[in-house]
Protein backbone atom coordinates (compact mmCIF):
# COMPACT_ATOMS: atom_id res chain seq x y z
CA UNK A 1 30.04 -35.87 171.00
CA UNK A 2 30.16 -35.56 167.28
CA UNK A 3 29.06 -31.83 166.15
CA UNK A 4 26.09 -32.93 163.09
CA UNK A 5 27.15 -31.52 160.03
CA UNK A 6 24.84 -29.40 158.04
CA UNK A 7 24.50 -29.56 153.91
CA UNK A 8 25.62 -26.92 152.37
CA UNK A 9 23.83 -24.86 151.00
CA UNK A 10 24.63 -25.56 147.47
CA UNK A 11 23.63 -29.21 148.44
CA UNK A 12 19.98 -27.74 149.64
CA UNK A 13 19.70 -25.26 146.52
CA UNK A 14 19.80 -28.30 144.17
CA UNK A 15 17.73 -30.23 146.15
CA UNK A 16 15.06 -27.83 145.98
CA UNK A 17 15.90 -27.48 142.39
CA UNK A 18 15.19 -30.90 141.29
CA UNK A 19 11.91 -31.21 144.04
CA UNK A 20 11.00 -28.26 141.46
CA UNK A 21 11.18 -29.86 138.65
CA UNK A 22 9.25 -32.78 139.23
CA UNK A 23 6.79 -30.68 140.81
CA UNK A 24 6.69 -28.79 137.37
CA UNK A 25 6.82 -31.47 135.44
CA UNK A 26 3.81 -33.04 137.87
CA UNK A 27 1.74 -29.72 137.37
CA UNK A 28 2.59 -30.06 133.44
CA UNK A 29 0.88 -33.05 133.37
CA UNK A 30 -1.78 -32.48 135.53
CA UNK A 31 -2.18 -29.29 133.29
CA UNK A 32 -2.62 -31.12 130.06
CA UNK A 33 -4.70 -33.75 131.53
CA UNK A 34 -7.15 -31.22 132.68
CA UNK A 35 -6.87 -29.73 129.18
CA UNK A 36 -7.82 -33.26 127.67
CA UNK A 37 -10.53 -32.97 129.82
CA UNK A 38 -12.08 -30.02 128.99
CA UNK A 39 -11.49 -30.68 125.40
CA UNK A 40 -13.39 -34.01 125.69
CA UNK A 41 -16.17 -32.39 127.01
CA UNK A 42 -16.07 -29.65 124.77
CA UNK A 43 -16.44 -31.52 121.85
CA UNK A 44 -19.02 -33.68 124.02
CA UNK A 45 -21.06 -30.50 124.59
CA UNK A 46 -20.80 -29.43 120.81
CA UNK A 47 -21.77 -32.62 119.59
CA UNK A 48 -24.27 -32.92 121.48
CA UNK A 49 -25.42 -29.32 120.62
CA UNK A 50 -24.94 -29.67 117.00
CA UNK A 51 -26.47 -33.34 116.71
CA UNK A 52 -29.97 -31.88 119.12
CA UNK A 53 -31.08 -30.80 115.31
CA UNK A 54 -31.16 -33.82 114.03
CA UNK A 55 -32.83 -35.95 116.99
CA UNK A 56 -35.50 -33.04 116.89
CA UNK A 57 -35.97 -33.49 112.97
CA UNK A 58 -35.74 -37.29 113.32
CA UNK A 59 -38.36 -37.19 116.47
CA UNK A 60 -40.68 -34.41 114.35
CA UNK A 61 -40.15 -37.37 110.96
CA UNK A 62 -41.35 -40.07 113.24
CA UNK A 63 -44.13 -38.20 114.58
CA UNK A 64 -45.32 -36.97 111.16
CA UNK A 65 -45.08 -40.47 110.21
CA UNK A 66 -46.88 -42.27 113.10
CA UNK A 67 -49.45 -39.59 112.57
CA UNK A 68 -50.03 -40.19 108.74
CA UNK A 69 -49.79 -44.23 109.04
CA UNK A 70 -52.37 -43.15 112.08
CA UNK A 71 -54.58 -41.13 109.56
CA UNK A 72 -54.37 -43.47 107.11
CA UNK A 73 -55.26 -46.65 109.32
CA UNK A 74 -58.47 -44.56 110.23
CA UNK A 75 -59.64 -43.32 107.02
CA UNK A 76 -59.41 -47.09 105.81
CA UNK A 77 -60.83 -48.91 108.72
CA UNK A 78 -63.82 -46.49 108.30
CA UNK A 79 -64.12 -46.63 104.68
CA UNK A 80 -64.61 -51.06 104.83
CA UNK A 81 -66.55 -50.50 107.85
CA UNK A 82 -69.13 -48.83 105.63
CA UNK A 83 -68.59 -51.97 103.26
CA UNK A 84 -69.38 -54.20 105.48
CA UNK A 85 -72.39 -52.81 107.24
CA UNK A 86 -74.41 -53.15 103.89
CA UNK A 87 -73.86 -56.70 102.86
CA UNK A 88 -74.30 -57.54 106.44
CA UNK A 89 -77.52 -55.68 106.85
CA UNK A 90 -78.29 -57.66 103.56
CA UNK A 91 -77.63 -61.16 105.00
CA UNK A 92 -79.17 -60.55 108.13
CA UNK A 93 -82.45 -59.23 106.17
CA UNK A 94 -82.35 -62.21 103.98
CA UNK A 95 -81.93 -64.86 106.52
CA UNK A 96 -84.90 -63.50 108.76
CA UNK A 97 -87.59 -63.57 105.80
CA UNK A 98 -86.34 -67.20 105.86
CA UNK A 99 -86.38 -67.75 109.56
CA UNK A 100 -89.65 -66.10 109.10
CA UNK A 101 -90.73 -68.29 106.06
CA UNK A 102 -91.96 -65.25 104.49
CA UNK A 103 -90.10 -67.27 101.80
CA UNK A 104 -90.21 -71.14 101.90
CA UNK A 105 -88.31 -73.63 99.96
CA UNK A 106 -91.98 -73.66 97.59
CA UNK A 107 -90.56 -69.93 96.47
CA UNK A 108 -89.90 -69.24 92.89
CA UNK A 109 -87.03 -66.63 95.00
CA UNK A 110 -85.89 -69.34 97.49
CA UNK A 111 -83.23 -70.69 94.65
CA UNK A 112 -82.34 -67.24 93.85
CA UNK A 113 -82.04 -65.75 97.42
CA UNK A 114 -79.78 -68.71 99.01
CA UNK A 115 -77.17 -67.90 95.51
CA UNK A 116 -77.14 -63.83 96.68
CA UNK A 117 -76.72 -64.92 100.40
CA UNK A 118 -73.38 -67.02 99.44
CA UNK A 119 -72.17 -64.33 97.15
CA UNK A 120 -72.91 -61.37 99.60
CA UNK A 121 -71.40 -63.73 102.36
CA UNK A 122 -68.60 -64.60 99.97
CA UNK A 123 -67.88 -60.89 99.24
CA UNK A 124 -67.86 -60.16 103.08
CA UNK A 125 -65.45 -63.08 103.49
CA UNK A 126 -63.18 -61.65 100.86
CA UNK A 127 -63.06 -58.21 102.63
CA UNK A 128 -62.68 -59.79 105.92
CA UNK A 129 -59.94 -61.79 105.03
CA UNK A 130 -58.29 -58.60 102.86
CA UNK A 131 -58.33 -56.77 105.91
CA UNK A 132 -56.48 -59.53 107.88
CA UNK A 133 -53.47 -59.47 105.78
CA UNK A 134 -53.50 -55.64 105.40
CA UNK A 135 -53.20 -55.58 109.29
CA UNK A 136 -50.77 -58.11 109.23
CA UNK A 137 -48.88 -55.92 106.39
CA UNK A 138 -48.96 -52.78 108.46
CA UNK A 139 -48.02 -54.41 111.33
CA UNK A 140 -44.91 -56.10 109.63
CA UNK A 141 -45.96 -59.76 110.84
CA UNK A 142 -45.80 -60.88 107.41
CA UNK A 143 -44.16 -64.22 107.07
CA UNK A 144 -41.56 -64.90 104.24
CA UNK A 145 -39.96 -67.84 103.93
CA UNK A 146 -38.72 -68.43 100.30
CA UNK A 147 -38.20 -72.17 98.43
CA UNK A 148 -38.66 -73.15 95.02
CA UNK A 149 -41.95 -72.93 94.08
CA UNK A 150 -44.21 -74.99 90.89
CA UNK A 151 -45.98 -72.03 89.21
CA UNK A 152 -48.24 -74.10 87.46
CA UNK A 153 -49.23 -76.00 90.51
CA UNK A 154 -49.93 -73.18 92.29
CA UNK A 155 -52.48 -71.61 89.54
CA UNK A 156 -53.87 -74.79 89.12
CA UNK A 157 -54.64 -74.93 93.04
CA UNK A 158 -56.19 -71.22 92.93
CA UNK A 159 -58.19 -71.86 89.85
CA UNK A 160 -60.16 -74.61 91.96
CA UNK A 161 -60.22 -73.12 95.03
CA UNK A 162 -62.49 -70.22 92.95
CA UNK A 163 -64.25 -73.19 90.63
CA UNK A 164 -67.43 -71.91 92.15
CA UNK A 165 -66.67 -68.33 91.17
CA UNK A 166 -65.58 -69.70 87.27
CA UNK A 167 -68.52 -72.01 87.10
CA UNK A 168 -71.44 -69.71 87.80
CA UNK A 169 -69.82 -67.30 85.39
CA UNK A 170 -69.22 -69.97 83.05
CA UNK A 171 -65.80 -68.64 82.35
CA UNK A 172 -63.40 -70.06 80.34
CA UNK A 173 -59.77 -69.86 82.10
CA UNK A 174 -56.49 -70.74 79.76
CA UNK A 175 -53.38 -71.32 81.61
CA UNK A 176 -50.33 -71.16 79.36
CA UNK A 177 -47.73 -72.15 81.82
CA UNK A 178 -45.26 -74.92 81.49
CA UNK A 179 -44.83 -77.54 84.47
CA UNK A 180 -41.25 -77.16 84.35
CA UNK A 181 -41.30 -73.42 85.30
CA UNK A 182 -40.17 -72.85 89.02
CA UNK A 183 -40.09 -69.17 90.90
CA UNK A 184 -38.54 -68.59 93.99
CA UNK A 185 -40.70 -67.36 96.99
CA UNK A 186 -43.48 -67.66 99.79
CA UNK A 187 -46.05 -70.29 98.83
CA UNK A 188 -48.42 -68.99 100.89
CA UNK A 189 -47.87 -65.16 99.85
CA UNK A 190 -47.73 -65.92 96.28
CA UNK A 191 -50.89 -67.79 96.69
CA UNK A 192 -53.03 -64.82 98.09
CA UNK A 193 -51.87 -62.75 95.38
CA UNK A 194 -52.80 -65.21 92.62
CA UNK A 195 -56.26 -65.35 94.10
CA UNK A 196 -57.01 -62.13 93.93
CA UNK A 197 -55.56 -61.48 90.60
CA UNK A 198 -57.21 -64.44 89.07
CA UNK A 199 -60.64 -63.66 91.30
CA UNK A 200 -60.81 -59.89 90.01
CA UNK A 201 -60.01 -61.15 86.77
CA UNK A 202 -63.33 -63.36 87.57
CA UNK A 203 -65.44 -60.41 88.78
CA UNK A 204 -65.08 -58.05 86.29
CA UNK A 205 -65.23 -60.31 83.43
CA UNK A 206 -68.98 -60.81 81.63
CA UNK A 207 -70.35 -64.56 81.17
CA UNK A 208 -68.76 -66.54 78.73
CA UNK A 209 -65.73 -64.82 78.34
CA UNK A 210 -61.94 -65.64 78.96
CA UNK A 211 -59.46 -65.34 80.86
CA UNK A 212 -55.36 -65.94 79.88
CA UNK A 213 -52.57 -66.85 81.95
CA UNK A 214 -49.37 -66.64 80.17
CA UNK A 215 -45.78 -66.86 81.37
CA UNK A 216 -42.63 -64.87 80.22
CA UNK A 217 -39.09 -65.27 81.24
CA UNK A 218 -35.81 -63.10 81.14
CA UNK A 219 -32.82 -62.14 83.60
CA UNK A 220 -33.79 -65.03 86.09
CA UNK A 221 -37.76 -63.25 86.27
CA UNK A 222 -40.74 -64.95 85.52
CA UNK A 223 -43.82 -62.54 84.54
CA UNK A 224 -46.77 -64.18 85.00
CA UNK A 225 -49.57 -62.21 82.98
CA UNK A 226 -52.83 -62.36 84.05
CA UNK A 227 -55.56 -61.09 81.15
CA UNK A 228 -59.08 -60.50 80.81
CA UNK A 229 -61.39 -58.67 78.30
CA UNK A 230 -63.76 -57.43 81.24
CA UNK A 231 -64.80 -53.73 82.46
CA UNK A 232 -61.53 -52.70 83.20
CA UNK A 233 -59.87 -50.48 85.22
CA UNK A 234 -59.61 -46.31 85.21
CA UNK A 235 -56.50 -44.16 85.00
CA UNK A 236 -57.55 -42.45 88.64
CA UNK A 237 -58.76 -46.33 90.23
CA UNK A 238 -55.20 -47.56 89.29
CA UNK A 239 -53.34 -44.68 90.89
CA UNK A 240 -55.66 -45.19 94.17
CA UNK A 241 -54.31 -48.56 94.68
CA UNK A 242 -50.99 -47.54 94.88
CA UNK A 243 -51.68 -44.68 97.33
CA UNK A 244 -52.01 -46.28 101.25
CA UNK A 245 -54.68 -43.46 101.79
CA UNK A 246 -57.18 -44.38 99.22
CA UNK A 247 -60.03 -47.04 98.35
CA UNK A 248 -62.20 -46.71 95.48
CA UNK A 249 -66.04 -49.05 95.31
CA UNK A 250 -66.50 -50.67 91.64
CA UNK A 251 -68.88 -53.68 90.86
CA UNK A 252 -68.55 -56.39 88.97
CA UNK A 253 -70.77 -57.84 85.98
CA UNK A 254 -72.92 -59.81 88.15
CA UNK A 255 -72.69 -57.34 90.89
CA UNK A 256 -69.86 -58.19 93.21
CA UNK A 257 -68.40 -55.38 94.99
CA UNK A 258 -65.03 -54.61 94.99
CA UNK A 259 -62.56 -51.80 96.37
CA UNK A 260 -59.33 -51.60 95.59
CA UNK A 261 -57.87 -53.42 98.60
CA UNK A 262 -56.93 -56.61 97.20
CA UNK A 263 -54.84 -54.96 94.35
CA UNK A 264 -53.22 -53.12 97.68
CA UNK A 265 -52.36 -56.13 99.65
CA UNK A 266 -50.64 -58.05 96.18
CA UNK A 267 -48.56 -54.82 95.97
CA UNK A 268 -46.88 -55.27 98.72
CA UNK A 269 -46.68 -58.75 98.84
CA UNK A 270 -45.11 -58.65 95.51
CA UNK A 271 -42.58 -56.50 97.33
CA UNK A 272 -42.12 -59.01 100.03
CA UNK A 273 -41.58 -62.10 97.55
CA UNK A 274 -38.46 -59.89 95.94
CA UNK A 275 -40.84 -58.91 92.66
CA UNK A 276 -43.58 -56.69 91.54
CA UNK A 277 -46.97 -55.70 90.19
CA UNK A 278 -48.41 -53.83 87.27
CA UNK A 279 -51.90 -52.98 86.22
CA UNK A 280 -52.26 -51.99 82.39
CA UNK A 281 -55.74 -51.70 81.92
CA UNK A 282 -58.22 -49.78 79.94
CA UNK A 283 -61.93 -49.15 80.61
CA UNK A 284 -64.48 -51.30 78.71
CA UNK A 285 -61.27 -52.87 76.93
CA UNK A 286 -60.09 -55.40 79.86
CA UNK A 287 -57.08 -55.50 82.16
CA UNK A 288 -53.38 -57.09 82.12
CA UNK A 289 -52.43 -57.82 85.61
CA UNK A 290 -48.18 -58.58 85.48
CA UNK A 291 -46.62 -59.96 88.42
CA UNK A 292 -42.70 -60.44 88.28
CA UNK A 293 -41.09 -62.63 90.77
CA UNK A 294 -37.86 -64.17 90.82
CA UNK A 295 -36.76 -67.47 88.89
CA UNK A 296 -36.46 -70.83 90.88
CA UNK A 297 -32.99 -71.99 90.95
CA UNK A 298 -33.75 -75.15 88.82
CA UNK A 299 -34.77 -72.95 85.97
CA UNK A 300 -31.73 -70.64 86.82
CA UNK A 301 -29.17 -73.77 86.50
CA UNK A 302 -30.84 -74.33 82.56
């Protein structure tokens, strides 16, 4: 029987050398790997550390503002609450002295009471329907959806949707707009905001008088100015409807009440059509209401 050789032991020391080195070369790795890691979540940890500021100060800006848009949406809803509980109390009072024909049809009043009931109920439709798109506004549930629109057609349609307004007033409006002129924006938006111009022009305006609607055009804007010689407006009423937390109570020549809201809502939905809204006006001298919006293409291609 063969005797089994053993390695020499310069075969076994270089074995053991090169098991060595791979095993250092293995922990090398392992080392740096572990390094990575650490790194990683190093700069994991300090990022998160350093960017905890700014979720705070982002959380403490959202709060602020939820609690402001809060504070706002109360101090509004209660000031039209309180101008709505008088007209209200007023048509309700008015309508049971007829129910109770403590006035009859016979009355010298009767004429005279059934025009205040559909201006007070007119007014409280106006306010109603304010409030509706302010919601809608603060709520972001505003529709836009732009196309060329016909700004005469358009003022034509508002003028006669307030005919009953103009007639009883006997005013006298002048639209100065060519039927070629085309803007670019919501029909329906643009329409609120021409009623309420026009309608304001309307209220504040004395018997007899006029009203102007001219047009201007530059840089692909049209500027559709809105005039009237009427009560006008005050320095401090014209800053209030640009600032969310404020409404101001005004009355018009024959008595129509007003507050600020409407001049709110065509702000913004100036914004929302791509254009804006200034109010130059003057007490006892009239106001110049001048809405920009942008041009229609077909007046863009001339």
């Amino acid at each position: 029987m063969k005797e089994k050789k053993e390695p020499s032991p310069t075969i076994i020391i270089n074995h053991y050398n090169e098991r060595a080195k791979e095993i250092k070369s293995k922990l090398s790795e392992l080392k740096y790997n572990i390094a990575e890691i650490n790194d990683t979540e190093e700069i994991s940890i300090i990022a998160e550390k350093e960017s905890l500021p700014d979720i705070l100060l982002t959380s403490s800006d959202c709060i602020f503002d939820l609690e402001k848009s809060n504070k706002t949406k109360n101090n509004l809803l209660s000031q039209i609450s309180h101008d709505l509980r008088s007209p209200i109390g007023t048509i309700k009072m008015m309508l049971e002295l007829l129910e109770q024909k403590v006035i009859s049809a016979d009355s010298p009043d009767y004429d005279n009471i059934l025009k205040d009931l559909v201006n007070t109920s007119t007014d409280v439709f106006t306010l109603l329907e304010n409030l509706l798109y302010w919601s809608r506004i603060q709520f972001k549930t505003v529709s836009y959806v732009p196309s060329n629109q016909n700004l005469k057609s358009l003022t034509q349609k508002t003028v006669s949707e307030l005919k009953r307004f103009i007639d009883e007033k006997k005013l006298h409006i002048n639209i100065n707009i060519d039927s070629k002129i085309i803007v670019c924006g919501d029909e329906f938006l643009i329409l609120i905001i021409l009623k309420n111009l026009i309608s304001n022009g309307c209220k504040y305006s004395a018997e007899n008088s006029e009203i102007i609607i001219d047009v201007e055009k530059s840089d692909n804007k049209i500027r559709i100015i809105i005039k009237d010689n009427g009560v006008g407006i005050s320095e401090e009423n014209i800053k209030k409807t640009m600032d969310p937390d404020s409404l101001f109570h005004t009355s018009g020549t024959n008595g129509e009440q007003g507050n600020g809201m409407g001049l709110k809502i065509c702000y913004n939905l100036a914004t929302i059509n791509k254009g804006t809204l200034e109010i130059v006006s003057k007490e006892k001298e009239g106001t110049t209401a001048i809405l920009t919006l942008p041009a229609g293409k077909e007046l863009v291609k001339n």
